[in-house]
Protein backbone atom coordinates (compact mmCIF):
# COMPACT_ATOMS: atom_id res chain seq x y z
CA UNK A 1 0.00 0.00 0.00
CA UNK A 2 1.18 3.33 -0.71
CA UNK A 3 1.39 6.04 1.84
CA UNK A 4 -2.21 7.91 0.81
CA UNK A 5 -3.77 4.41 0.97
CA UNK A 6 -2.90 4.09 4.21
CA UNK A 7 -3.60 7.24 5.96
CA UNK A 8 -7.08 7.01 4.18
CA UNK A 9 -7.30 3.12 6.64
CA UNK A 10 -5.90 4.97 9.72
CA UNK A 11 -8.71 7.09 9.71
CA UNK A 12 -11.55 4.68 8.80
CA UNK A 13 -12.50 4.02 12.35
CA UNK A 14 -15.55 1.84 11.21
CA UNK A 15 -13.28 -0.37 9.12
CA UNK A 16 -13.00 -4.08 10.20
CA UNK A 17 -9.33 -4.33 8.12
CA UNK A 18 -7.68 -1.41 10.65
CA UNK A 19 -6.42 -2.06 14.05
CA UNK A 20 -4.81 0.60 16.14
CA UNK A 21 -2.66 0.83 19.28
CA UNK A 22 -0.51 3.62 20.86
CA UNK A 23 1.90 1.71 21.95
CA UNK A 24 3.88 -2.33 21.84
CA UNK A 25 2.73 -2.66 25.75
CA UNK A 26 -0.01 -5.01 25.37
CA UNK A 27 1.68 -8.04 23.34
CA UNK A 28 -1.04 -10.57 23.43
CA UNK A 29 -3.92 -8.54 22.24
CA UNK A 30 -1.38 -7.02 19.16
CA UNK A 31 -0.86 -11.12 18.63
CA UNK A 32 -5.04 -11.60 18.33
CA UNK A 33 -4.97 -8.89 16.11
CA UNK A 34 -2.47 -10.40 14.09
CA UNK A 35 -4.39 -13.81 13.98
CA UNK A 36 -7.38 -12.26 13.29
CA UNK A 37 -6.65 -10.12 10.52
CA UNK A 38 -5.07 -13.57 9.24
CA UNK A 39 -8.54 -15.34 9.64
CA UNK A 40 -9.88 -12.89 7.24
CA UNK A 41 -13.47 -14.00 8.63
CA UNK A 42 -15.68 -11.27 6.05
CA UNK A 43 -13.49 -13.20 3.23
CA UNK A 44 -12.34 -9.84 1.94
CA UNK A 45 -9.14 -11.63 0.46
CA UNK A 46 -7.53 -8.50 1.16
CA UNK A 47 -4.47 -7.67 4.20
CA UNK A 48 -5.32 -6.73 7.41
CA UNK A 49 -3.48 -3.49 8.84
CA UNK A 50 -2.23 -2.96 12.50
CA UNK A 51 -1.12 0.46 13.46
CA UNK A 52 1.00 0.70 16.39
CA UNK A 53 1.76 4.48 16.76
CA UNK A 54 -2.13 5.68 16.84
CA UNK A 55 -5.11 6.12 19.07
CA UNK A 56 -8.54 4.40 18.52
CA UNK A 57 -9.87 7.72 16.58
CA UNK A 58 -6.57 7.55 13.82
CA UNK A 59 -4.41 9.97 14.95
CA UNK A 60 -0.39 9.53 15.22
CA UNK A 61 0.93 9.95 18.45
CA UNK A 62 4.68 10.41 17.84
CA UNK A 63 5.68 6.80 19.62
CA UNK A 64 9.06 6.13 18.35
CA UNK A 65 9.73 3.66 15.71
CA UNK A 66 12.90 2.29 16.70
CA UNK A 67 14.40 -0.89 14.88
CA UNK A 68 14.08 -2.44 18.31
CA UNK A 69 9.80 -1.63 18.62
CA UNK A 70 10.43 -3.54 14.59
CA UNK A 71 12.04 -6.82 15.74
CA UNK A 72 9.42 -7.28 18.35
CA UNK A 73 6.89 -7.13 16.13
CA UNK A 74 8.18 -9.14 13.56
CA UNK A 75 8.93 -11.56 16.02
CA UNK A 76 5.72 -12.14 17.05
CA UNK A 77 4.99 -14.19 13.73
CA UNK A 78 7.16 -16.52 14.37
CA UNK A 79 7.89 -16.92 18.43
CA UNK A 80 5.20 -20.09 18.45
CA UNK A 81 1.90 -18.56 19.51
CA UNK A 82 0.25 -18.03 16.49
CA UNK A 83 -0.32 -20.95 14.42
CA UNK A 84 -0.15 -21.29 11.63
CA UNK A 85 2.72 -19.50 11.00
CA UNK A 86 0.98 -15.93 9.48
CA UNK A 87 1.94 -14.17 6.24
CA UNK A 88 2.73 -10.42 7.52
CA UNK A 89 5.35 -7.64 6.97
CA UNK A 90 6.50 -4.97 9.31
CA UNK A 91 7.52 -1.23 7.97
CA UNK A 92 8.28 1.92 9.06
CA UNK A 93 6.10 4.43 7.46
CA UNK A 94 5.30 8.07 7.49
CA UNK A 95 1.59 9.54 7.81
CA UNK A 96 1.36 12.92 8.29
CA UNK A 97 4.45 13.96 9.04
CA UNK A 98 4.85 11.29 11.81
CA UNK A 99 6.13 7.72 11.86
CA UNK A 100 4.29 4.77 12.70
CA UNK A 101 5.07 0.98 12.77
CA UNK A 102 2.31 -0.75 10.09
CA UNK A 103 2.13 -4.35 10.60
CA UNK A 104 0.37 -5.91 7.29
CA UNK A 105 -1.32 -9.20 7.48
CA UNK A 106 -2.16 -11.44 4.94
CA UNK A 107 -5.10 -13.98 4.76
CA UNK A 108 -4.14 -17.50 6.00
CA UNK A 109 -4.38 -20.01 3.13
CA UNK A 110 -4.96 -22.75 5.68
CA UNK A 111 -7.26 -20.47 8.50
CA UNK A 112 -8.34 -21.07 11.25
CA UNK A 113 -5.26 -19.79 12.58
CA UNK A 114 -5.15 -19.91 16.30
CA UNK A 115 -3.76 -17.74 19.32
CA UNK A 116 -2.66 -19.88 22.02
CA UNK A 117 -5.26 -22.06 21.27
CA UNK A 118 -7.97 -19.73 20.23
CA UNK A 119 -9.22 -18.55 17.07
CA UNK A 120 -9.62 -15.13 16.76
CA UNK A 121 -11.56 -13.08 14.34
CA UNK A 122 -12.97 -9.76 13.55
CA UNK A 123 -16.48 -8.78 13.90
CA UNK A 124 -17.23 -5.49 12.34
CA UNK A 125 -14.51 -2.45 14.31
CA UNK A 126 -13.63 -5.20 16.40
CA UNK A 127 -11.82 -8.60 17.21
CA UNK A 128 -13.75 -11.17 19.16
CA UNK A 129 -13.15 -15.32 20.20
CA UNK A 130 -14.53 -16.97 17.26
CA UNK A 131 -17.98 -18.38 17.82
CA UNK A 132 -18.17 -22.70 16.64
CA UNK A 133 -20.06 -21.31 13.36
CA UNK A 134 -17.28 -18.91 12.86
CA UNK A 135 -14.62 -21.95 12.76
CA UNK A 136 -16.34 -24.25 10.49
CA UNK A 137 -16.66 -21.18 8.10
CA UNK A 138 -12.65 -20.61 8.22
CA UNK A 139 -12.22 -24.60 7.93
CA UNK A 140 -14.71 -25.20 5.03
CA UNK A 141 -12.53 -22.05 3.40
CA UNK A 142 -9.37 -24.27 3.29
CA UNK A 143 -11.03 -26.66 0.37
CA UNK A 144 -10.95 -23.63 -2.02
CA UNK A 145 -7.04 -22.57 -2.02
CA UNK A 146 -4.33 -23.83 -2.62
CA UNK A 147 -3.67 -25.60 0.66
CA UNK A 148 0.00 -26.83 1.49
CA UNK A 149 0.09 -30.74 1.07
CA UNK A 150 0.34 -31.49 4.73
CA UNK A 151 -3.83 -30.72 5.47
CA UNK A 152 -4.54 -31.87 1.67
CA UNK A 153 -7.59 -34.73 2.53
CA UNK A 154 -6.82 -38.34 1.74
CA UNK A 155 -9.92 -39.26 -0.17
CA UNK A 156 -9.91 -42.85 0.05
CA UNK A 157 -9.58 -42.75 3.57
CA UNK A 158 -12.05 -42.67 6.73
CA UNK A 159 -12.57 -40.43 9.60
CA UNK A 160 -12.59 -44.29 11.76
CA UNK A 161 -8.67 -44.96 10.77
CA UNK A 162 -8.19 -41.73 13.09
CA UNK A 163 -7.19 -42.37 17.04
CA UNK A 164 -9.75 -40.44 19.11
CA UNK A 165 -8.95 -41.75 21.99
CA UNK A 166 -5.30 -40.02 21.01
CA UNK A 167 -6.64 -37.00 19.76
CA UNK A 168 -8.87 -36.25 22.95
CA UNK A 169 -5.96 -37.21 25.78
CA UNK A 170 -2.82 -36.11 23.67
CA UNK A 171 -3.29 -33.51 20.67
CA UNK A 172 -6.89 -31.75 21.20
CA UNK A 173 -5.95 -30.46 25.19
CA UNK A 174 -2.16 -29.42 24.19
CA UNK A 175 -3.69 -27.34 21.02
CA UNK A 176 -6.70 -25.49 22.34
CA UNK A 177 -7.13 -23.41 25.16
CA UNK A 178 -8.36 -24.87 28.16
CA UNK A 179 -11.32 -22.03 28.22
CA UNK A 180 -11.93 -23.13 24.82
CA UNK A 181 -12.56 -26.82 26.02
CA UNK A 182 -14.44 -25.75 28.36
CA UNK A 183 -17.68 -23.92 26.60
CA UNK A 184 -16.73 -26.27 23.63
CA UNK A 185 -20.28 -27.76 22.05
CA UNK A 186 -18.81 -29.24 18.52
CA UNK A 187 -18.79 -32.72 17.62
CA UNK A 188 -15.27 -34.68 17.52
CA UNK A 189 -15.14 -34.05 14.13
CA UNK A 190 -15.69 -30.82 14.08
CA UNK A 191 -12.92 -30.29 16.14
CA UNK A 192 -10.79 -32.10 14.10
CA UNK A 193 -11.91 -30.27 10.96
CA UNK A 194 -11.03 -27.12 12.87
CA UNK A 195 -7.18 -27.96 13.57
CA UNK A 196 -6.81 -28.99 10.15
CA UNK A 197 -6.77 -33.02 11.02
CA UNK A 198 -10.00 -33.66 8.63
CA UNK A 199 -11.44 -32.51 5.78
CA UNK A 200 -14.93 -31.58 6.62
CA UNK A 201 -16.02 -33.00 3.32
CA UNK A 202 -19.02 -34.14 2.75
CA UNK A 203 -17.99 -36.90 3.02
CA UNK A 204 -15.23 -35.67 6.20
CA UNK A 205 -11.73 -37.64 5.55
CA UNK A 206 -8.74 -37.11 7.25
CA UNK A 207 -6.03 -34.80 5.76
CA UNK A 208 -2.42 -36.00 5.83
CA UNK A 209 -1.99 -33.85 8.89
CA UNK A 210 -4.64 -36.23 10.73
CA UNK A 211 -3.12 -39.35 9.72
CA UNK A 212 0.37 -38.50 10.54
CA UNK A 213 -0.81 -36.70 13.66
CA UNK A 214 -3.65 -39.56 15.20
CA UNK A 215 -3.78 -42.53 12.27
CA UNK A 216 -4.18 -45.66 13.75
CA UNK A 217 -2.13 -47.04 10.79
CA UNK A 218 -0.25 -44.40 8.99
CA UNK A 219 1.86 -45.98 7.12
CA UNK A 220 -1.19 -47.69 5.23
CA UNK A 221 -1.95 -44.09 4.23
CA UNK A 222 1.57 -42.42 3.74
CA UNK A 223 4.17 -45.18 3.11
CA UNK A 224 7.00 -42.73 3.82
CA UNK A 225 5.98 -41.66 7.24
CA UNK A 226 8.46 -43.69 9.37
CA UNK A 227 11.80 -43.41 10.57
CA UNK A 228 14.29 -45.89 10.05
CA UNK A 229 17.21 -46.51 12.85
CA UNK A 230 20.58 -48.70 12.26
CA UNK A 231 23.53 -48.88 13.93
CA UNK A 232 26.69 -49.89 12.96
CA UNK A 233 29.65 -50.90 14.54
CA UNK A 234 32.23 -49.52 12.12
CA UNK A 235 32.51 -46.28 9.32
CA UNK A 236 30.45 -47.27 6.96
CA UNK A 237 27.26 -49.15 5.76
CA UNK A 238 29.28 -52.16 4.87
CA UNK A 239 29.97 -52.34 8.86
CA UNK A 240 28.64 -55.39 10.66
CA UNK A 241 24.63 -54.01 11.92
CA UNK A 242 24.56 -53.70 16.09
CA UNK A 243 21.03 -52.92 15.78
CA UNK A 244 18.00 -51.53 13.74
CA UNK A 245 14.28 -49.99 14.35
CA UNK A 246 11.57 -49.31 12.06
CA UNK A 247 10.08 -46.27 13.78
CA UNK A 248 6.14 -46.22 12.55
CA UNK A 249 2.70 -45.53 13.92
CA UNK A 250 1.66 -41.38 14.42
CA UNK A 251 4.35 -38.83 14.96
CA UNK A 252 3.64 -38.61 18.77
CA UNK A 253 4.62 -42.02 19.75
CA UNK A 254 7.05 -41.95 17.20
CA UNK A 255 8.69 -39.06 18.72
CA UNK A 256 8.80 -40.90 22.41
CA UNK A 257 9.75 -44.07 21.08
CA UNK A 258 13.20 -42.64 19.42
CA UNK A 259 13.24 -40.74 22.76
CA UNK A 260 13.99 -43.95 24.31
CA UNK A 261 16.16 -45.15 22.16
CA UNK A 262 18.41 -42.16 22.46
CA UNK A 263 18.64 -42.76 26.18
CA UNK A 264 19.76 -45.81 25.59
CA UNK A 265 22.35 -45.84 23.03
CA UNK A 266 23.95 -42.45 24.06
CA UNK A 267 27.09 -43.56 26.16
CA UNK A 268 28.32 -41.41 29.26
CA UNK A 269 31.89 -40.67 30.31
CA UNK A 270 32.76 -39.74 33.77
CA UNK A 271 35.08 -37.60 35.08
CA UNK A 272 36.08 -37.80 38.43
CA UNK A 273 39.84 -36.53 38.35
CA UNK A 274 39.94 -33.40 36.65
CA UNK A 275 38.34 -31.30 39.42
CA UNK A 276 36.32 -31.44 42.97
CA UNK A 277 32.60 -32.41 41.58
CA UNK A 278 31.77 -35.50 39.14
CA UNK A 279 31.95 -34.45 35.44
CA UNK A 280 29.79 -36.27 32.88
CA UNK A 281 30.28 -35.61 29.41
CA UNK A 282 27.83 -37.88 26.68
CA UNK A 283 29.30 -39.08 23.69
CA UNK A 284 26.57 -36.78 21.81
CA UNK A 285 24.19 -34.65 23.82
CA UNK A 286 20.80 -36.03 23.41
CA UNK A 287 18.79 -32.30 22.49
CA UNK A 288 21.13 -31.91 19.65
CA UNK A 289 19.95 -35.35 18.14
CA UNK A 290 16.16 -34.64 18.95
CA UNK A 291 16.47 -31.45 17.15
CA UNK A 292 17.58 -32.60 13.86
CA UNK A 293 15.38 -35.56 13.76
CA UNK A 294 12.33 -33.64 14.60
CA UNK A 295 13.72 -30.90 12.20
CA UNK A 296 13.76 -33.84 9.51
CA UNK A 297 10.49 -35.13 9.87
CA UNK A 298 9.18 -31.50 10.05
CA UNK A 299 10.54 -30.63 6.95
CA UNK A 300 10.62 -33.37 5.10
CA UNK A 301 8.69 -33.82 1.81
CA UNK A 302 5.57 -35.66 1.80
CA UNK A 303 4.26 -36.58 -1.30
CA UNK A 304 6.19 -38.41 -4.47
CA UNK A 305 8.60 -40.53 -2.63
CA UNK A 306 8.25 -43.80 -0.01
CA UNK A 307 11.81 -43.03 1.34
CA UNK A 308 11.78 -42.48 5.21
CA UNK A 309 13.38 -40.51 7.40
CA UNK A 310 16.28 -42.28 7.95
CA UNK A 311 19.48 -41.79 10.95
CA UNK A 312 22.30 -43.79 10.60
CA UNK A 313 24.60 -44.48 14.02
CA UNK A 314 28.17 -45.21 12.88
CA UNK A 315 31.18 -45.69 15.11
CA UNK A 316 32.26 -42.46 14.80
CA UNK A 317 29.10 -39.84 13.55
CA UNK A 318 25.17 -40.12 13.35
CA UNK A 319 23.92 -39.06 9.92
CA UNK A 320 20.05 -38.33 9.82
CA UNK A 321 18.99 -38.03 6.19
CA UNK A 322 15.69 -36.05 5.30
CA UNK A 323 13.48 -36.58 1.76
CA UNK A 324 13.00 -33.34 0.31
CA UNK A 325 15.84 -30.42 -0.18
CA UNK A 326 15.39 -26.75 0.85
CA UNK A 327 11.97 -25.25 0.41
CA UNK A 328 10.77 -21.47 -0.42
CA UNK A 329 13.45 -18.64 0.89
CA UNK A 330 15.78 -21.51 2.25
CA UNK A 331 18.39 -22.44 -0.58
CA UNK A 332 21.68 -25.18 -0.63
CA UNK A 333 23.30 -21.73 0.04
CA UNK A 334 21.95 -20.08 3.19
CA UNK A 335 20.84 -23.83 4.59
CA UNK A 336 20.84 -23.47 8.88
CA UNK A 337 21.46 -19.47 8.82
CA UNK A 338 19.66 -17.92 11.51
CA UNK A 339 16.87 -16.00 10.58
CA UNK A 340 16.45 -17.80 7.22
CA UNK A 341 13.40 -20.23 7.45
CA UNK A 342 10.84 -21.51 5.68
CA UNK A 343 7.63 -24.55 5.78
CA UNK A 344 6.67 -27.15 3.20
CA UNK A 345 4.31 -28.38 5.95
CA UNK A 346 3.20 -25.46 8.27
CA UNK A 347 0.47 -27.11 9.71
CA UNK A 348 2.90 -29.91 10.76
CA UNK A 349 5.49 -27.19 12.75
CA UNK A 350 2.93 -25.87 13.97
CA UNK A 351 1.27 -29.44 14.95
CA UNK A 352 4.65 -29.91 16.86
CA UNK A 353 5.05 -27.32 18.27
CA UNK A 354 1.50 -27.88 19.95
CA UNK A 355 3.29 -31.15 21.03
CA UNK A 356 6.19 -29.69 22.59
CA UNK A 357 8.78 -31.14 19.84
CA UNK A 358 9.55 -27.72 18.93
CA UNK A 359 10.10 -24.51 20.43
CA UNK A 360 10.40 -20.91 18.91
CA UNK A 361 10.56 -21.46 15.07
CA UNK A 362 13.68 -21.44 12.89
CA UNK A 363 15.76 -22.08 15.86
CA UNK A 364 16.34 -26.21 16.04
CA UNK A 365 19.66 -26.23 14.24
CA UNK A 366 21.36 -23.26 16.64
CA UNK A 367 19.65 -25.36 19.50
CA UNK A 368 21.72 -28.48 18.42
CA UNK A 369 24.97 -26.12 17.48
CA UNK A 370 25.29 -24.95 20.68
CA UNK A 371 24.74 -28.40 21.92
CA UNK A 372 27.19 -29.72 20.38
CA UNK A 373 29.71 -26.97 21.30
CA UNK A 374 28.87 -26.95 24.98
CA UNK A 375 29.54 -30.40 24.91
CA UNK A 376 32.99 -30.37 23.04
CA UNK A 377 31.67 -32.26 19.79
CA UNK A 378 32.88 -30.99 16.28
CA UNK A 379 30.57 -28.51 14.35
CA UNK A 380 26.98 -29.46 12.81
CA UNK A 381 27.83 -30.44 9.31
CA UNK A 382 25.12 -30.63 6.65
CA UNK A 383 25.25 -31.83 3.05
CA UNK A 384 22.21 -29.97 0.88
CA UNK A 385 20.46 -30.75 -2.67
CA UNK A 386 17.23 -30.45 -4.07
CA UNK A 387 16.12 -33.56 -2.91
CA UNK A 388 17.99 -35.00 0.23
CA UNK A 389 19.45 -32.84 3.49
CA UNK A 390 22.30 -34.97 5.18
CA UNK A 391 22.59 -33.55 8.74
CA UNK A 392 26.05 -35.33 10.53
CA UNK A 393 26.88 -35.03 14.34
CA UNK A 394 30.52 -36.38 15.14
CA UNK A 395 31.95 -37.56 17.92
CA UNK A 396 33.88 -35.37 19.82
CA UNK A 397 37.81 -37.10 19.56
CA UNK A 398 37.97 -36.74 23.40
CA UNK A 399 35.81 -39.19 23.92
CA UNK A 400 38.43 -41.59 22.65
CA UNK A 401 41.16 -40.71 25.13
């Protein structure tokens, strides 16, 4: 938008695309804005605008625009609490002689997009909790856009090969708000429908979200949706096997079943010489591992290949090898910078992140650098093309001594 554009919004205090506050005091309720503008409920099609800078009748304030008031707004998009991940820019603009911070907001291809667990839209000058009619609107929206292939429906499937006994103790109370829960009046599948697990059809059938999130069988459904575990005792694959897992079933118990396994094949050296208190130093530190796996099944392509995820234990690294090369701004070249991210499968980040298996976005692979480092293992090392990502931990050489 150009500058006349938007002074003509900031002053269009009836307007249901215009948000305005004076100041950055009052994170959570600039986040609802955020998600609601990204709802789009009216189906305008059109961004959302958030004014920070200006009172509720459009007038400027003179509130400094520093870069610092910029980077906490822009890192609202991304710091976990809205999910899906939103479309939105942040700029420093001009009205009337005075600066203001504009925050721009797309519409969600994939809506409803949630708040901490609650979808919020806007009704008329205002933004309000989404009322049960208001989320199947936003969920019955996803079947005419392009959706991302991770909440795509699986036709020839049934809402009956999803876990609701899983979805009700494990996924539906970890991504909705507990206030939500409680004045909820839906049916089960309309819940599901509403966090992007089925298609509400008719016929409803789960989307490949659903099935990798609560199948009962997913692998029936999505062949590649496993992880594959061998160890080695030697360099190489020609080494004599020690062990090997098949990893299948949903992500969740998935997820705590290579949990296990970590514990259990991650040695521990002691120290008890070099100083006054016991020293323990693993041969890898576990959160480094979890973080590229989880990274690799989170951004991993799903669709025109059966090859799993697969990780690879050797004598003297662990290789974890992900389907599916860089995606959108991400490149070969700027692979694991910080700030440089990207989704194939937003729904599934933000899925995990529900889940726990991920924490602020775009910041797994500095988690597991400085895990390594702390721990006195060689650097990350990662081997990129457009259709594999070779992540390889090594052994840090005084574990030999």
């Amino acid at each position: 938008m150009d500058d006349i554009e938007l002074e003509k919004l900031l002053k269009d205090i009836e307007s249901d695309r215009v948000e305005r506050k004076e100041s950055i005091s009052d994170g959570d309720k600039i986040r609802q804005a955020i998600c609601a503008f990204a709802n789009d409920l009216p189906g305008y099609g059109k961004e959302g605008v958030l004014f920070i800078g200006a009172d509720d009748q459009g007038r400027t304030t003179g509130l400094e625009i520093s870069d610092q008031l910029l980077q906490i707004l822009a890192s609202m998009r991304s710091d976990g609490n809205i999910l899906p991940i939103p479309t939105m820019t942040v700029q420093k603009r001009s009205i009337g002689g005075r600066d203001v911070a504009v925050v721009m907001v797309q519409p969600a291809d994939a809506p409803p997009v949630r708040f901490k667990g609650t979808v919020w839209v806007r009704v008329g000058p205002r933004r309000s909790v989404a009322s049960p009619q208001d989320e199947r609107i936003l969920a019955e929206r996803r079947r005419h856009r392009d959706i991302p292939r991770d909440i795509q429906p699986l036709r020839d499937a049934d809402v009956d090969e999803l876990d609701l006994d899983l979805f009700r103790s494990r996924y539906l109370p970890a991504a909705v708000s507990p206030e939500v829960l409680a004045a909820n009046i839906r049916t089960l599948t309309e819940q599901m429908a509403s966090l992007g697990l089925v298609e509400p059809g008719p016929p409803p059938v789960p989307t490949v979200l659903g099935m990798l999130l609560i199948g009962k069988d997913p692998f029936r459904w999505l062949p590649m949706a496993w992880i594959g575990f061998l160890r080695l005792a030697g360099e190489d694959l020609a080494s004599e096997v020690l062990t090997s897992h098949d990893f299948k079933g949903p992500m969740p118990r998935q997820m705590e079943r290579l949990d296990e396994l970590l514990h259990l094949h991650v040695m521990t050296a002691v120290d008890i010489t070099s100083g006054p208190l016991e020293r323990r130093y693993p041969d890898y530190p576990i959160p480094a591992i979890q973080q590229i796996i989880r990274n690799a099944v989170m951004h991993r392509i799903y669709e025109g290949t059966n090859a799993p995820v697969r990780i690879y234990w050797f004598s003297d690294r662990i290789q974890v090898i992900s389907p599916g090369g860089p995606y959108g701004r991400v490149t070969a070249e700027n692979f694991g910078e910080p700030g440089i991210i990207d989704y194939r499968n937003p729904n599934l980040a933000a899925a995990m992140r529900c889940l726990g298996y991920a924490q602020h976005f775009g910041v797994g692979i500095q988690i597991a650098r400085e895990a390594m480092e702390r721990n006195g293992n060689p650097p990350l090392e990662f081997k990129v093309d457009s259709r594999t990502v070779v992540a390889t931990l090594r052994w840090a050489e005084r574990k030999r001594r």
